[in-house]
Each structure stands twice: as structure tokens, then as C-alpha cells.
N, C-alpha and C. Protein backbone atom coordinates (compact mmCIF):
# COMPACT_ATOMS: atom_id res chain seq x y z
N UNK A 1 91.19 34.70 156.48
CA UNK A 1 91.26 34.65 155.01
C UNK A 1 91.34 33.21 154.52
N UNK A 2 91.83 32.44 155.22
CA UNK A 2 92.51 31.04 154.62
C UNK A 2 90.64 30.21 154.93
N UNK A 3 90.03 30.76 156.19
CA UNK A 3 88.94 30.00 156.51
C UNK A 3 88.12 30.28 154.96
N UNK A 4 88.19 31.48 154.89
CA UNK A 4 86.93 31.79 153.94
C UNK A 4 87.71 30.93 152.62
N UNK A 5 89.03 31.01 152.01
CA UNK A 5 89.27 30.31 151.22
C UNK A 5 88.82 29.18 150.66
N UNK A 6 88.92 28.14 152.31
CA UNK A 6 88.46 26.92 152.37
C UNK A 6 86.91 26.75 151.86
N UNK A 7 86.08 27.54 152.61
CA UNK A 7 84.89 27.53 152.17
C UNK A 7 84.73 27.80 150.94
N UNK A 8 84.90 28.64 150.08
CA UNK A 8 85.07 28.77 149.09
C UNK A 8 85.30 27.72 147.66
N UNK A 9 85.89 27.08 148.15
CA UNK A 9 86.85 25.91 147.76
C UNK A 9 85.99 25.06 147.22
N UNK A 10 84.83 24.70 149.01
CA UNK A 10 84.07 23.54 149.29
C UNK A 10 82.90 23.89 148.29
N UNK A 11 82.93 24.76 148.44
CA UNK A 11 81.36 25.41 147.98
C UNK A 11 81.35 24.97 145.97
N UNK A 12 83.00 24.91 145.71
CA UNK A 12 82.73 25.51 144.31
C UNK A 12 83.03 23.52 144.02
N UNK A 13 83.55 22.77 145.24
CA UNK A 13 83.32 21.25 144.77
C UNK A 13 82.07 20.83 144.69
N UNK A 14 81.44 21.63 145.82
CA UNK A 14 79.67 21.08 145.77
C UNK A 14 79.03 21.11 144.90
N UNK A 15 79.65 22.43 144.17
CA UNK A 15 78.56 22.86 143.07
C UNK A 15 79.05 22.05 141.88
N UNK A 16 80.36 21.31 141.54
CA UNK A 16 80.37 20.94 140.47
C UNK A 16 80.30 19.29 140.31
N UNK A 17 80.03 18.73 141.95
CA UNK A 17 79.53 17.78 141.79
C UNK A 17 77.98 17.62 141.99
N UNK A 18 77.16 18.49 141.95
CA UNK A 18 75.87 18.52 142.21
C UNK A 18 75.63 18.62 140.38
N UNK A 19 75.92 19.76 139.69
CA UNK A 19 76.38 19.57 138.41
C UNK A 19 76.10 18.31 137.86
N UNK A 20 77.51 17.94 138.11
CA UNK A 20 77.58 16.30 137.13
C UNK A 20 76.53 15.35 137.80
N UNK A 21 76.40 15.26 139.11
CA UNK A 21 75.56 14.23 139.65
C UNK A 21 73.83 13.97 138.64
N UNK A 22 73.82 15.77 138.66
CA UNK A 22 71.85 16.13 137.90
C UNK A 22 72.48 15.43 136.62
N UNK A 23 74.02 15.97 135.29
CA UNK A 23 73.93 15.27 133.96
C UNK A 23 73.83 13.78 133.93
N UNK A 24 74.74 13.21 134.81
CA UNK A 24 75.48 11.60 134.80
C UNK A 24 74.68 10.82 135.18
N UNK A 25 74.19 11.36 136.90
CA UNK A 25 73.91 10.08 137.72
C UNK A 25 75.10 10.01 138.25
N UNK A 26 74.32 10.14 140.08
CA UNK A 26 75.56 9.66 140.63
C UNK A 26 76.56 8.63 141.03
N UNK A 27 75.65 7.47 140.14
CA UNK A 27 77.00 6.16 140.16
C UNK A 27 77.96 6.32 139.04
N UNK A 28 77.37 7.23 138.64
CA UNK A 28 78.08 7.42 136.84
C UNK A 28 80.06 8.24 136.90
N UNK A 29 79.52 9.18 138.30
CA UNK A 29 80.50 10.16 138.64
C UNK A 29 81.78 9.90 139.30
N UNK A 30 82.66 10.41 138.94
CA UNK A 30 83.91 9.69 139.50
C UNK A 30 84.82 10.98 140.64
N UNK A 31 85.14 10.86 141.54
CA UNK A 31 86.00 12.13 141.88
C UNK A 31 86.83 12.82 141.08
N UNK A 32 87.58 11.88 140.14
CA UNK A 32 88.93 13.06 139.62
C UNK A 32 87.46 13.64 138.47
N UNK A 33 85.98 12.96 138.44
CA UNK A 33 85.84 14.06 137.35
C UNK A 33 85.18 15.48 138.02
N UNK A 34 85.18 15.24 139.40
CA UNK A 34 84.37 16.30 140.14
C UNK A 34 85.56 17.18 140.22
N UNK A 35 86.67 17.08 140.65
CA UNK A 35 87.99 17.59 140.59
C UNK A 35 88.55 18.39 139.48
N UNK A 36 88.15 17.62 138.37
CA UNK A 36 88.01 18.22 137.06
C UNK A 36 86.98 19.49 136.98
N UNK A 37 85.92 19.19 137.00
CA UNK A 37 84.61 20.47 136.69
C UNK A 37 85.44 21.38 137.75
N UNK A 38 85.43 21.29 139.16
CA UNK A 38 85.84 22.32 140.29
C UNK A 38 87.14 22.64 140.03
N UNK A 39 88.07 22.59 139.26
CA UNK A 39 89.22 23.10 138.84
C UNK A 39 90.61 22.86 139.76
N UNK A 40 90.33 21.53 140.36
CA UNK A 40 91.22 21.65 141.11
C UNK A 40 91.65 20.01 141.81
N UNK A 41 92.66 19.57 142.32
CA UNK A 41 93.21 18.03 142.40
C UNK A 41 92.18 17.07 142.83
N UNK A 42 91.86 15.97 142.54
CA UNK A 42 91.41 15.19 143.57
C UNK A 42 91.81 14.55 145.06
N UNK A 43 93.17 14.84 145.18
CA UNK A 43 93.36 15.62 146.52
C UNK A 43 93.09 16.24 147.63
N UNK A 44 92.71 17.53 146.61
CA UNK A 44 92.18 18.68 146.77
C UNK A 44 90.73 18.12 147.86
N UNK A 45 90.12 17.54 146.93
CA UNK A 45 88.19 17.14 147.33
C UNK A 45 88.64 16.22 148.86
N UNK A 46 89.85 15.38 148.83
CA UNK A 46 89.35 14.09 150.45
C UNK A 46 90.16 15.23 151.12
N UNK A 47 90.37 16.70 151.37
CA UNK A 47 91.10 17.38 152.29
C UNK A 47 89.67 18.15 153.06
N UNK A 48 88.02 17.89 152.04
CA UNK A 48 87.17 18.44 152.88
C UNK A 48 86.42 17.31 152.47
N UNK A 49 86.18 16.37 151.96
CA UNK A 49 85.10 14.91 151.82
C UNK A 49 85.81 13.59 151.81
N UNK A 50 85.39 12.76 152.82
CA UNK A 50 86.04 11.48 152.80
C UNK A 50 85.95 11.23 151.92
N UNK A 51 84.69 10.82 151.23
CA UNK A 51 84.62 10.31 149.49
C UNK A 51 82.95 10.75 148.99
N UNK A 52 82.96 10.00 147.88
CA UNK A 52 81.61 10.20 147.45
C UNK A 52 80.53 10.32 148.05
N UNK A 53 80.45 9.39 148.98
CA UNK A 53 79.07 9.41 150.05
C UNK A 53 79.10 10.68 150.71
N UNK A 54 80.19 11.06 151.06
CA UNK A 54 80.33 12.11 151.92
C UNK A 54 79.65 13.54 151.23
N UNK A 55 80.34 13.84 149.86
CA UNK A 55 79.81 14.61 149.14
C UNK A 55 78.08 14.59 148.65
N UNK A 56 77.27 13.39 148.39
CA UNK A 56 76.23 13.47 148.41
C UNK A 56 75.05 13.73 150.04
N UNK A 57 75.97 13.40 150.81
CA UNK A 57 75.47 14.18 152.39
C UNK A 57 75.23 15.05 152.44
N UNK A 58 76.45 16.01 152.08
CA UNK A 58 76.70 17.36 152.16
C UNK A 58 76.04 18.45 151.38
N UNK A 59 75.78 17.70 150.37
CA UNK A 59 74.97 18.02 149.16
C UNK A 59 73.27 18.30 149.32
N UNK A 60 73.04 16.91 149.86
CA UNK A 60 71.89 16.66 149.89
C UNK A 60 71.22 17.36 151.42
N UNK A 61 72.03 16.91 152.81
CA UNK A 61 70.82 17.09 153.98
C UNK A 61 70.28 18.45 154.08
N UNK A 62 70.88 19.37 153.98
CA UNK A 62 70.43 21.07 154.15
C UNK A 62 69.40 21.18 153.55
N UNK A 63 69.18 20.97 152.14
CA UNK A 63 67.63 20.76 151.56
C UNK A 63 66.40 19.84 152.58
N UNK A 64 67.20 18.89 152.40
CA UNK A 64 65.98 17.57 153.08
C UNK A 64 65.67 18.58 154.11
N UNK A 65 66.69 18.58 155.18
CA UNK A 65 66.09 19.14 156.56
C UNK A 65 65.12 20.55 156.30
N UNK A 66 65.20 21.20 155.52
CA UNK A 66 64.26 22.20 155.46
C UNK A 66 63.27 22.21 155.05
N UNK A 67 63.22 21.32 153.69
CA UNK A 67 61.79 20.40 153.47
C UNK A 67 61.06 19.65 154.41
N UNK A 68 62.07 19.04 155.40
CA UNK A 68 61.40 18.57 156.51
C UNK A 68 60.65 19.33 157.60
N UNK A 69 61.38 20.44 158.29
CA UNK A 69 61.00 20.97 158.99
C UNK A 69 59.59 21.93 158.87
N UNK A 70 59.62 22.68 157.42
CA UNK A 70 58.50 23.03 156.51
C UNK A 70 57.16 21.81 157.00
N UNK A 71 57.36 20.55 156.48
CA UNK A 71 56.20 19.86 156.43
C UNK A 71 56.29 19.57 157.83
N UNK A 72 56.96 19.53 158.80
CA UNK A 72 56.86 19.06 159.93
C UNK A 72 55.80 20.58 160.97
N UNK A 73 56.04 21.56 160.39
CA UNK A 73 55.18 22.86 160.99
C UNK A 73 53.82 22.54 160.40
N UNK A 74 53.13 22.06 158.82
CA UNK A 74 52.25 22.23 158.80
C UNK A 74 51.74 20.72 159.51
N UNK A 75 52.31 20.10 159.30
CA UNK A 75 51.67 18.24 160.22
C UNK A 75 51.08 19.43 161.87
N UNK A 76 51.64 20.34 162.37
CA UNK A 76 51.99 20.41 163.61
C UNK A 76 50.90 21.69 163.68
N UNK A 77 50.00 22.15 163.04
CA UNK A 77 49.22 23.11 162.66
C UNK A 77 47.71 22.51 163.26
N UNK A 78 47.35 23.13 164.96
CA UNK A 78 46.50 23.12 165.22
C UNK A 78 44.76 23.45 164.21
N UNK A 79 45.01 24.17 163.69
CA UNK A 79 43.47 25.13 163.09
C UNK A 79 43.37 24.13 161.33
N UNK A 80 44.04 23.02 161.12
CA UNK A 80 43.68 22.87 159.63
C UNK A 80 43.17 21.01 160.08
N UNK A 81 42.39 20.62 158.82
CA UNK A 81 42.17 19.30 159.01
C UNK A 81 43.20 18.16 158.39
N UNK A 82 43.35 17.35 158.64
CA UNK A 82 44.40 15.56 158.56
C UNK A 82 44.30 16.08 156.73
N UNK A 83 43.18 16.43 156.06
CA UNK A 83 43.01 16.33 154.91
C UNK A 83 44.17 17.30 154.13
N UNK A 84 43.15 18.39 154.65
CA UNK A 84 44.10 20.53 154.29
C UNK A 84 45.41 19.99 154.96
N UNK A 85 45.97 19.20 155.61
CA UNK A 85 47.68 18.75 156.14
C UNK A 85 48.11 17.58 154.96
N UNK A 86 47.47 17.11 154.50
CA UNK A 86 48.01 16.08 153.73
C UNK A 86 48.35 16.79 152.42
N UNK A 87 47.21 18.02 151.88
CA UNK A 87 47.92 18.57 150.67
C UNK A 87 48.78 19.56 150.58
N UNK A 88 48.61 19.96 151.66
CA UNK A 88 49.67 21.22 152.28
C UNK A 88 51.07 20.81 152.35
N UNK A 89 51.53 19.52 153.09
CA UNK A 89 53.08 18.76 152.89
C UNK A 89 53.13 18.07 151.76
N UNK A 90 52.03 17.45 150.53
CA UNK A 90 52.21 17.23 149.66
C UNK A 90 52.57 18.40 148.65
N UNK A 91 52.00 19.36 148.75
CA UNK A 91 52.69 20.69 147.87
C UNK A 91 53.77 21.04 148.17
N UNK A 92 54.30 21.19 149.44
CA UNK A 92 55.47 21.22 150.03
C UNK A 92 56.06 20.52 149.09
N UNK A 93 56.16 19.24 149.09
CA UNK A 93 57.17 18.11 148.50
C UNK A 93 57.40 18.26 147.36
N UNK A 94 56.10 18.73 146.43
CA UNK A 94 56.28 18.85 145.01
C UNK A 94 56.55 20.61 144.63
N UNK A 95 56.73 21.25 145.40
CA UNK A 95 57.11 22.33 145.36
C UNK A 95 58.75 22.71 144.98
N UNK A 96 59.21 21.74 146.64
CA UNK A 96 60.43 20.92 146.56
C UNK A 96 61.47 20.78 145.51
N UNK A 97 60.91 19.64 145.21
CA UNK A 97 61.11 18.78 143.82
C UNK A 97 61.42 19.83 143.06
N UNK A 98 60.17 20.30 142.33
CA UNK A 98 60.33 21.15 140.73
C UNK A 98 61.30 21.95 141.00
N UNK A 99 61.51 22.82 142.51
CA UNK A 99 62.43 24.04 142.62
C UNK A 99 63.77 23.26 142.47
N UNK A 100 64.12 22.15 142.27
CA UNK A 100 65.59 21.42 142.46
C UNK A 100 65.11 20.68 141.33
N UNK A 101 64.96 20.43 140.55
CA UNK A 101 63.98 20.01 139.22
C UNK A 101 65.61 18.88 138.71
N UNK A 102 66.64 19.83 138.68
CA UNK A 102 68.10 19.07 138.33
C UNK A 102 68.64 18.41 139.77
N UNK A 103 67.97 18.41 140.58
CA UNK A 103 68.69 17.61 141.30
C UNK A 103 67.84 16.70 142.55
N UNK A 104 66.28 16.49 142.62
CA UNK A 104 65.44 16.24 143.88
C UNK A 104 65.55 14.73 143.49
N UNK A 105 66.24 14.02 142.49
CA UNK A 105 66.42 12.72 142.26
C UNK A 105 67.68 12.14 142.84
N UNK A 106 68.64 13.30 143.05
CA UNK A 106 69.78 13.13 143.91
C UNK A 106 69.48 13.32 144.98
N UNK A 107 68.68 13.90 145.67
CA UNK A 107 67.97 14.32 146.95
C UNK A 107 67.18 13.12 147.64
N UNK A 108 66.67 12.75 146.94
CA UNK A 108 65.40 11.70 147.05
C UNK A 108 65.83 10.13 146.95
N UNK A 109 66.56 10.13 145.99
CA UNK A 109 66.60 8.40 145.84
C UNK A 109 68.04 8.09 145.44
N UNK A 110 68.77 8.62 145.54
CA UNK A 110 70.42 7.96 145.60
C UNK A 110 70.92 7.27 146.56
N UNK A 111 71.48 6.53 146.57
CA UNK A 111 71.49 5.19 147.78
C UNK A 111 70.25 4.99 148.82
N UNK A 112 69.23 5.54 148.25
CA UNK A 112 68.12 5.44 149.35
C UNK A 112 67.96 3.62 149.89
N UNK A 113 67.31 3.59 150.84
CA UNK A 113 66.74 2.43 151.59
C UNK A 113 65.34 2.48 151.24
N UNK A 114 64.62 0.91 151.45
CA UNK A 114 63.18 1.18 151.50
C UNK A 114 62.38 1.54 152.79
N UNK A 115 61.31 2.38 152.82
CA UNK A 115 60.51 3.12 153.58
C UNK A 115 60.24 2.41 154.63
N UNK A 116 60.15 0.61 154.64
CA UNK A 116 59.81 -0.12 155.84
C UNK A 116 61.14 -0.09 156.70
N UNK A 117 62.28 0.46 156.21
CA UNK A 117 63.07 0.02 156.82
C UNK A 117 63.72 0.94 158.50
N UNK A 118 63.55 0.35 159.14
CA UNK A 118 63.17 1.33 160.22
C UNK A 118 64.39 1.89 160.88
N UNK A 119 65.70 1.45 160.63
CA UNK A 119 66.25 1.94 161.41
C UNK A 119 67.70 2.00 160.05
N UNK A 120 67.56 2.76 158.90
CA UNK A 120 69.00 3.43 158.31
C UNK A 120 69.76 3.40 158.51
N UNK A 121 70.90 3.42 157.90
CA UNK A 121 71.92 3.48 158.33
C UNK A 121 73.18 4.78 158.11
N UNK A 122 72.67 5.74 156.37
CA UNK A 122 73.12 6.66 156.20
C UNK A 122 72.22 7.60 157.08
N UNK A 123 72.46 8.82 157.32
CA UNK A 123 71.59 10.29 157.39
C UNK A 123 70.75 10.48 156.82
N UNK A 124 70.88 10.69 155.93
CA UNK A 124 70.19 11.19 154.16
C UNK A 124 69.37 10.15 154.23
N UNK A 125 69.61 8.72 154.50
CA UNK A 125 67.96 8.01 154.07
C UNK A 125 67.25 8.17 155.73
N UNK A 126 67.91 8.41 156.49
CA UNK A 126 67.28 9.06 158.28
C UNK A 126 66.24 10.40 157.72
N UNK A 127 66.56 10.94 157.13
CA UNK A 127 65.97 12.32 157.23
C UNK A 127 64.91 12.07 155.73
N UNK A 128 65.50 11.31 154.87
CA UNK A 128 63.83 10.57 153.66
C UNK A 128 63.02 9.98 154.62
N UNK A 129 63.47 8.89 155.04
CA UNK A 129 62.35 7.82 155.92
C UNK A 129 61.73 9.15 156.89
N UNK A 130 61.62 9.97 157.70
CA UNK A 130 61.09 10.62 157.94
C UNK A 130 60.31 12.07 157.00
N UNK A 131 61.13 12.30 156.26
CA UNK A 131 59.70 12.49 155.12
C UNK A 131 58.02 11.76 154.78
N UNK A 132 59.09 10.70 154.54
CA UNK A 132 57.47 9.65 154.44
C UNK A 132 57.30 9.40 155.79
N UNK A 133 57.60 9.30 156.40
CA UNK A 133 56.66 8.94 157.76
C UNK A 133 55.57 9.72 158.30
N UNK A 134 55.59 11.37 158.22
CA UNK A 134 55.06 12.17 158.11
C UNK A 134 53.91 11.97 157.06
N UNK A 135 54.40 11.86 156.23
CA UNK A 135 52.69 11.31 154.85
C UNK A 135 52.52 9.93 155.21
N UNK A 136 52.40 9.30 155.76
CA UNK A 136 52.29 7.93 156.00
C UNK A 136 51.38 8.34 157.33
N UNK A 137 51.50 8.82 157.68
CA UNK A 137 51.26 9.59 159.36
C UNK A 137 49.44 10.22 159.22
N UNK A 138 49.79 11.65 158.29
CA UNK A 138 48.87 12.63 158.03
C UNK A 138 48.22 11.66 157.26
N UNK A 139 48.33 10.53 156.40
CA UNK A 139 47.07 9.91 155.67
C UNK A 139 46.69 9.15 156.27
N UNK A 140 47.37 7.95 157.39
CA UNK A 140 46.44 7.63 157.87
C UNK A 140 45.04 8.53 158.81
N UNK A 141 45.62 9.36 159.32
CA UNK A 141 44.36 10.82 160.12
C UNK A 141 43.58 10.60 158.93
N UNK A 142 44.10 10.73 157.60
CA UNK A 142 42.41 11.21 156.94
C UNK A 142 41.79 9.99 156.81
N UNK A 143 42.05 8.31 157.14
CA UNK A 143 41.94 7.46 156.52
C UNK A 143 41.26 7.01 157.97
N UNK A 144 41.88 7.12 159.13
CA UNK A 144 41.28 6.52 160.51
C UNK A 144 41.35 5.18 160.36
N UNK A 145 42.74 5.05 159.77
CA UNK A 145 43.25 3.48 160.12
C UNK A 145 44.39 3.31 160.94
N UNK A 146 44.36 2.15 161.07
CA UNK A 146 45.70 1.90 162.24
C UNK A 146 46.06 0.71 161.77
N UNK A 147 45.79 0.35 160.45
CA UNK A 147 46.84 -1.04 159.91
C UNK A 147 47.77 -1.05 159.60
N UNK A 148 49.16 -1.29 159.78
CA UNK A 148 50.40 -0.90 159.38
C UNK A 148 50.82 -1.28 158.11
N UNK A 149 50.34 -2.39 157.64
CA UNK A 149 50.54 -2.81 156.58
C UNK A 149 49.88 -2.22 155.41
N UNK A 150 48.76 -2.05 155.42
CA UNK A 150 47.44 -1.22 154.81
C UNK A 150 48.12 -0.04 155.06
N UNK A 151 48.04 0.90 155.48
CA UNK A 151 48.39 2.36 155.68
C UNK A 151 50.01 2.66 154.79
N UNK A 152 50.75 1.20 154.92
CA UNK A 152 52.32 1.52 154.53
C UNK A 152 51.69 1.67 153.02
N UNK A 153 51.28 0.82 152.67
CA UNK A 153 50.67 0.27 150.87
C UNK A 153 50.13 1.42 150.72
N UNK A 154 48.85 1.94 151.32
CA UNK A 154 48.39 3.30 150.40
C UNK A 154 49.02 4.56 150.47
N UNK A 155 49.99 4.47 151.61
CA UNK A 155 51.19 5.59 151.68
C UNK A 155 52.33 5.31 149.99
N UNK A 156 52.57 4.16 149.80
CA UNK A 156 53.36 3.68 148.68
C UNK A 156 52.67 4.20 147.46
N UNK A 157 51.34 3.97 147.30
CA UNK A 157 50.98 4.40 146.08
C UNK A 157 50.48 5.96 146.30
N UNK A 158 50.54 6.49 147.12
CA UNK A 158 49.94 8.01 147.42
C UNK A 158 51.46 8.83 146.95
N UNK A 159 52.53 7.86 147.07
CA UNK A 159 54.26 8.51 146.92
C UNK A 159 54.04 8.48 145.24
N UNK A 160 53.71 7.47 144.83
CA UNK A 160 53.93 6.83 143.09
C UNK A 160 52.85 7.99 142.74
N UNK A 161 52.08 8.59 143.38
CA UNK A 161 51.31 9.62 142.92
C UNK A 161 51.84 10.90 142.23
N UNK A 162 52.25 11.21 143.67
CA UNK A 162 53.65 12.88 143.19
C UNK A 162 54.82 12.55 142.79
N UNK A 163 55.22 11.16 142.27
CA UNK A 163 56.37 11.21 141.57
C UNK A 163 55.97 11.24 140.11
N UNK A 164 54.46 10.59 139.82
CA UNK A 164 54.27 11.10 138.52
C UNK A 164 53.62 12.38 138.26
N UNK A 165 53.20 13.33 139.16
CA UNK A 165 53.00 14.67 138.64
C UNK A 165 54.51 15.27 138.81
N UNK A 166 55.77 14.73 139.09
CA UNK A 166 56.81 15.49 139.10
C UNK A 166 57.64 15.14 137.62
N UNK A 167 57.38 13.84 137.10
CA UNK A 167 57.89 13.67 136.07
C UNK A 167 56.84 14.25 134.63
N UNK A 168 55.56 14.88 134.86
CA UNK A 168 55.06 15.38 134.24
C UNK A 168 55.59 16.89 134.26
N UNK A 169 55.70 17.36 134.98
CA UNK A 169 55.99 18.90 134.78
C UNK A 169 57.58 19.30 135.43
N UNK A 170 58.67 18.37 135.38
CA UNK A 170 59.77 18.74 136.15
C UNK A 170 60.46 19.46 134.55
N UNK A 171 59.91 19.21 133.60
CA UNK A 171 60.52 20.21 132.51
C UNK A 171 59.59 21.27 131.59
N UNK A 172 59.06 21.92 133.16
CA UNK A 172 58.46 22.87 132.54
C UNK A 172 59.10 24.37 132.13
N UNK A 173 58.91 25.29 131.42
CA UNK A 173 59.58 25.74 131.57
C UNK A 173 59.07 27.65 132.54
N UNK A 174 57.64 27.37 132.59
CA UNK A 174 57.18 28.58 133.14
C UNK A 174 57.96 28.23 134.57
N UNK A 175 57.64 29.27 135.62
CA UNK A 175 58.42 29.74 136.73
C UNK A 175 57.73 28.67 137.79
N UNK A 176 58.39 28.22 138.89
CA UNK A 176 57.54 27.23 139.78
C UNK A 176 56.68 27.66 140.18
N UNK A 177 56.43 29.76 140.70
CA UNK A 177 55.61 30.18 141.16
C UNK A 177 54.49 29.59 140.28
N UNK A 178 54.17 30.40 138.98
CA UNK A 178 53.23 30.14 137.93
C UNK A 178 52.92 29.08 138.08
N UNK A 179 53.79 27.75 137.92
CA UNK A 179 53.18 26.26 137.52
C UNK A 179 52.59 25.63 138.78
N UNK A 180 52.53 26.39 140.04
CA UNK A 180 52.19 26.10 141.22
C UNK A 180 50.91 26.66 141.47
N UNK A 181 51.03 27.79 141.62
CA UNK A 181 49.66 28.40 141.23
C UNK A 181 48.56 27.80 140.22
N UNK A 182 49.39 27.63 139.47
CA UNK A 182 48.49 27.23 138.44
C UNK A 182 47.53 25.63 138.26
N UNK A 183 48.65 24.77 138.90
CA UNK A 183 48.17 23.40 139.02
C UNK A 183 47.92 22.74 140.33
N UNK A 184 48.20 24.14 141.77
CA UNK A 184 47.69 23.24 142.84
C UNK A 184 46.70 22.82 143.17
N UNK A 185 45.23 23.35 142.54
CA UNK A 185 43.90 22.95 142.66
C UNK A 185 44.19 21.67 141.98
N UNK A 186 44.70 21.30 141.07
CA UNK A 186 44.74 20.32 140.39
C UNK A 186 45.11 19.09 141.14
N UNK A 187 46.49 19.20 141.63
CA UNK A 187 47.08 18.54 142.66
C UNK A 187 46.09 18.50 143.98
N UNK A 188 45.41 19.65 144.62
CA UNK A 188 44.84 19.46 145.62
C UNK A 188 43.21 18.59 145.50
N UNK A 189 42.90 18.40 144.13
CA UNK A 189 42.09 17.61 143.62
C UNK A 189 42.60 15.92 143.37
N UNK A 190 43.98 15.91 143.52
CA UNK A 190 44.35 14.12 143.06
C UNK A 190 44.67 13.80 144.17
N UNK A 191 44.66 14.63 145.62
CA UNK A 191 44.65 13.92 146.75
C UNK A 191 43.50 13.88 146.87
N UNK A 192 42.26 14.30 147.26
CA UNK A 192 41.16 14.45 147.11
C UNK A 192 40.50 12.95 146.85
N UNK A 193 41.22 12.74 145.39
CA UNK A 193 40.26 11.55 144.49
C UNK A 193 41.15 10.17 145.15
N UNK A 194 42.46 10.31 145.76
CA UNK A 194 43.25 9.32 146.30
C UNK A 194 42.42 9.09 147.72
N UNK A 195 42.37 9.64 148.24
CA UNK A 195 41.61 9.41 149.74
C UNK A 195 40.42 9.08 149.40
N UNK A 196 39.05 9.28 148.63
CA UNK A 196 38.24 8.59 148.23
C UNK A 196 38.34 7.04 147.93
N UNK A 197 39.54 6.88 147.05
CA UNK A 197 39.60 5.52 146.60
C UNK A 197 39.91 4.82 147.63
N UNK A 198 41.59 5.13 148.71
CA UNK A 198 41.58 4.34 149.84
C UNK A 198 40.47 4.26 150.59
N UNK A 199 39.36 5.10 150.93
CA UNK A 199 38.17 4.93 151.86
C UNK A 199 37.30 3.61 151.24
N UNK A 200 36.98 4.02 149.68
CA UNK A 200 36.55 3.23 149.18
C UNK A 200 36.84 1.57 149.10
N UNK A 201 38.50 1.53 149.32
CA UNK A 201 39.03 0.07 148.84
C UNK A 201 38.74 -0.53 150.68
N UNK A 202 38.88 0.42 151.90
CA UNK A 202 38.67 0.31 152.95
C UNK A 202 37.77 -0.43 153.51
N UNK A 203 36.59 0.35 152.55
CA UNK A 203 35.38 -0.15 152.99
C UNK A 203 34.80 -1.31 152.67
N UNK A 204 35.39 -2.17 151.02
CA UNK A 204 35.45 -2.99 151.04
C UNK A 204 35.72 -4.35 151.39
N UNK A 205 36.92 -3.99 152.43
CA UNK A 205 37.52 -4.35 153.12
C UNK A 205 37.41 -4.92 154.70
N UNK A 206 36.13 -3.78 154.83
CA UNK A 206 35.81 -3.83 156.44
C UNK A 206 35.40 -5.67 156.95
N UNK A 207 36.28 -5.82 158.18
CA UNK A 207 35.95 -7.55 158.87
C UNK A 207 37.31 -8.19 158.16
N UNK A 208 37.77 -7.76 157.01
CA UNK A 208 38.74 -8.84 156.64
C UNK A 208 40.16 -8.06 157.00
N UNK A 209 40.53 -7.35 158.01
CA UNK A 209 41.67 -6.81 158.75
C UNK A 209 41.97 -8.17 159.35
């Protein structure tokens, strides 16, 4: 009884700092006010979270990792091409996103690190940096490059891609099914026109690697 209590407990801090984190921002958030929303001491919260970081861990990896593992089956999908894999974990991602619409900004980029950076130091940016590595990965296949520098750059702007179809429709209000259905040709058309252009800027390119 006392176990399930505990859980209980944890569950109803998570939820009311996941809460304030989507209104505030999580530099904005303070423990006694998470303590506050969850009805109970700030005390209470370092008897199951060292501190803040801890709570955005806890918060955050269970999503990531399943988003991960998701795009990590279709990367791992004998019968489809580098291309049909690149929009397939890109829908994934923006699928993601919209379904956490209040919170894939807490998910995604709260104390994050940058993408070159190879060796993290939290979890949470361990398990992002492998997000993108995976699209960094599957585009170069459609791209048949092996420049690291080149491949990181059009991986960078292929990211600045689905963060602006997420800030276009993250306040939609039809159902994700619907707005998914509805706009993945769309989406599966702006990777499409993105891999054209990198081939294109490529080819311009060719001898000056």
C-alpha cells in the first residue's frame, strides 16, 4: 500500500511539473511552485527527485526512448528505401511532437547540447543526440555522401525544416490523427523537395570536397 502511495505521489509531482514546465518554461519553474500545483511540501518532491534536473529526466526519457526506438525499427527496415526511411522517422518525429504539442519543447530542447557534440553529459541530451544521428544517418543514404561536415549542415537545416512545420500546426485544433493524415503527403513532399536541393547544392559542389 505505502509502495503504491509513493507512486502515486510521484506521478501526481510529474504531472504538475510537466504542467508548469509547458505554461512557464522550465527555467521559469521553481520547486516550492511544483510542490504547490502537486499539493504537497517541497520536501515532499527531493524524497523522490534530487532536484530539477532530475525531474525533467524523469519527465522527459520514457517519451524520447520510445520515439527512439519507433524510428530506430523503421531506420532498421530491410524492404523500404534511405528515402521511404527518411520520411517515415521524420513523421515519426512530427507525429511525436504535435501528440505532446504542450510539452515536445521540454522534451527536445531544455538544457539540450549541440548535435556535434559527441559525447553528453546529461541522458536526455544522450538519447536527443541520437535522435539526430539517426536523420543525420538515413539522409546521408539518400544523399551518398560521406562528408561530415556537409552531411552535419544539411542534417541542421533538414531539423529547421520540421521545427517549422511543428510551429505551424502545434495549435491545431483537429485531432493528430486527422492533421496527419491530412498533411503527410504534404510533409512527405518537403522531404522530397529538401533532398533535391541538397543533391542539387551537391552537385554544384562536386571536386571542391
Amino acid at each position: 500500500m505505502k509502495t503504491k502511495r509513493s507512486e502515486e505521489t510521484k506521478k501526481i509531482i510529474l504531472s504538475a511539473a510537466g504542467e508548469l514546465f509547458s505554461q512557464k518554461g522550465y527555467d521559469a519553474v521553481s520547486i516550492r511552485e511544483i510542490a504547490k500545483e502537486a499539493g504537497c511540501s517541497h520536501t515532499t518532491i527531493y524524497l523522490y527527485f534530487k532536484d530539477k534536473e532530475a525531474l525533467l529526466h524523469e519527465l522527459s526519457m520514457p517519451s524520447l526512448e520510445e520515439l527512439l526506438q519507433k524510428m530506430k525499427r523503421i531506420t532498421l527496415s530491410e524492404s523500404q528505401t534511405a528515402e521511404e526511411k527518411l520520411k517515415g522517422i521524420s513523421n515519426e518525429f512530427l507525429h511525436f511532437c504535435l501528440r505532446n504539442k504542450n510539452l515536445y519543447t521540454i522534451f527536445i530542447n531544455v538544457k539540450s547540447t549541440r548535435v556535434d557534440n559527441q559525447q553528453p553529459e546529461l541522458e536526455i541530451n544522450k538519447a536527443r543526440l541520437e535522435i539526430f544521428v539517426l536523420m543525420k544517418q538515413t539522409l546521408g543514404q539518400c544523399l551518398s555522401i560521406s562528408n561530415s561536415d556537409q552531411i552535419l549542415a544539411f542534417s541542421r537545416i533538414f531539423f529547421y525544416n520540421l521545427y517549422g512545420i511543428l510551429s505551424t500546426y502545434s495549435y491545431q485544433h483537429e485531432s493528430i490523427e486527422a492533421l496527419m493524415e491530412r498533411l503527410t503527403p504534404t510533409f512527405d513532399l518537403a522531404v522530397e523537395i529538401l533532398i533535391l536541393g541538397f543533391k542539387e547544392k551537391i552537385n554544384q559542389g562536386v571536386g571542391k570536397e
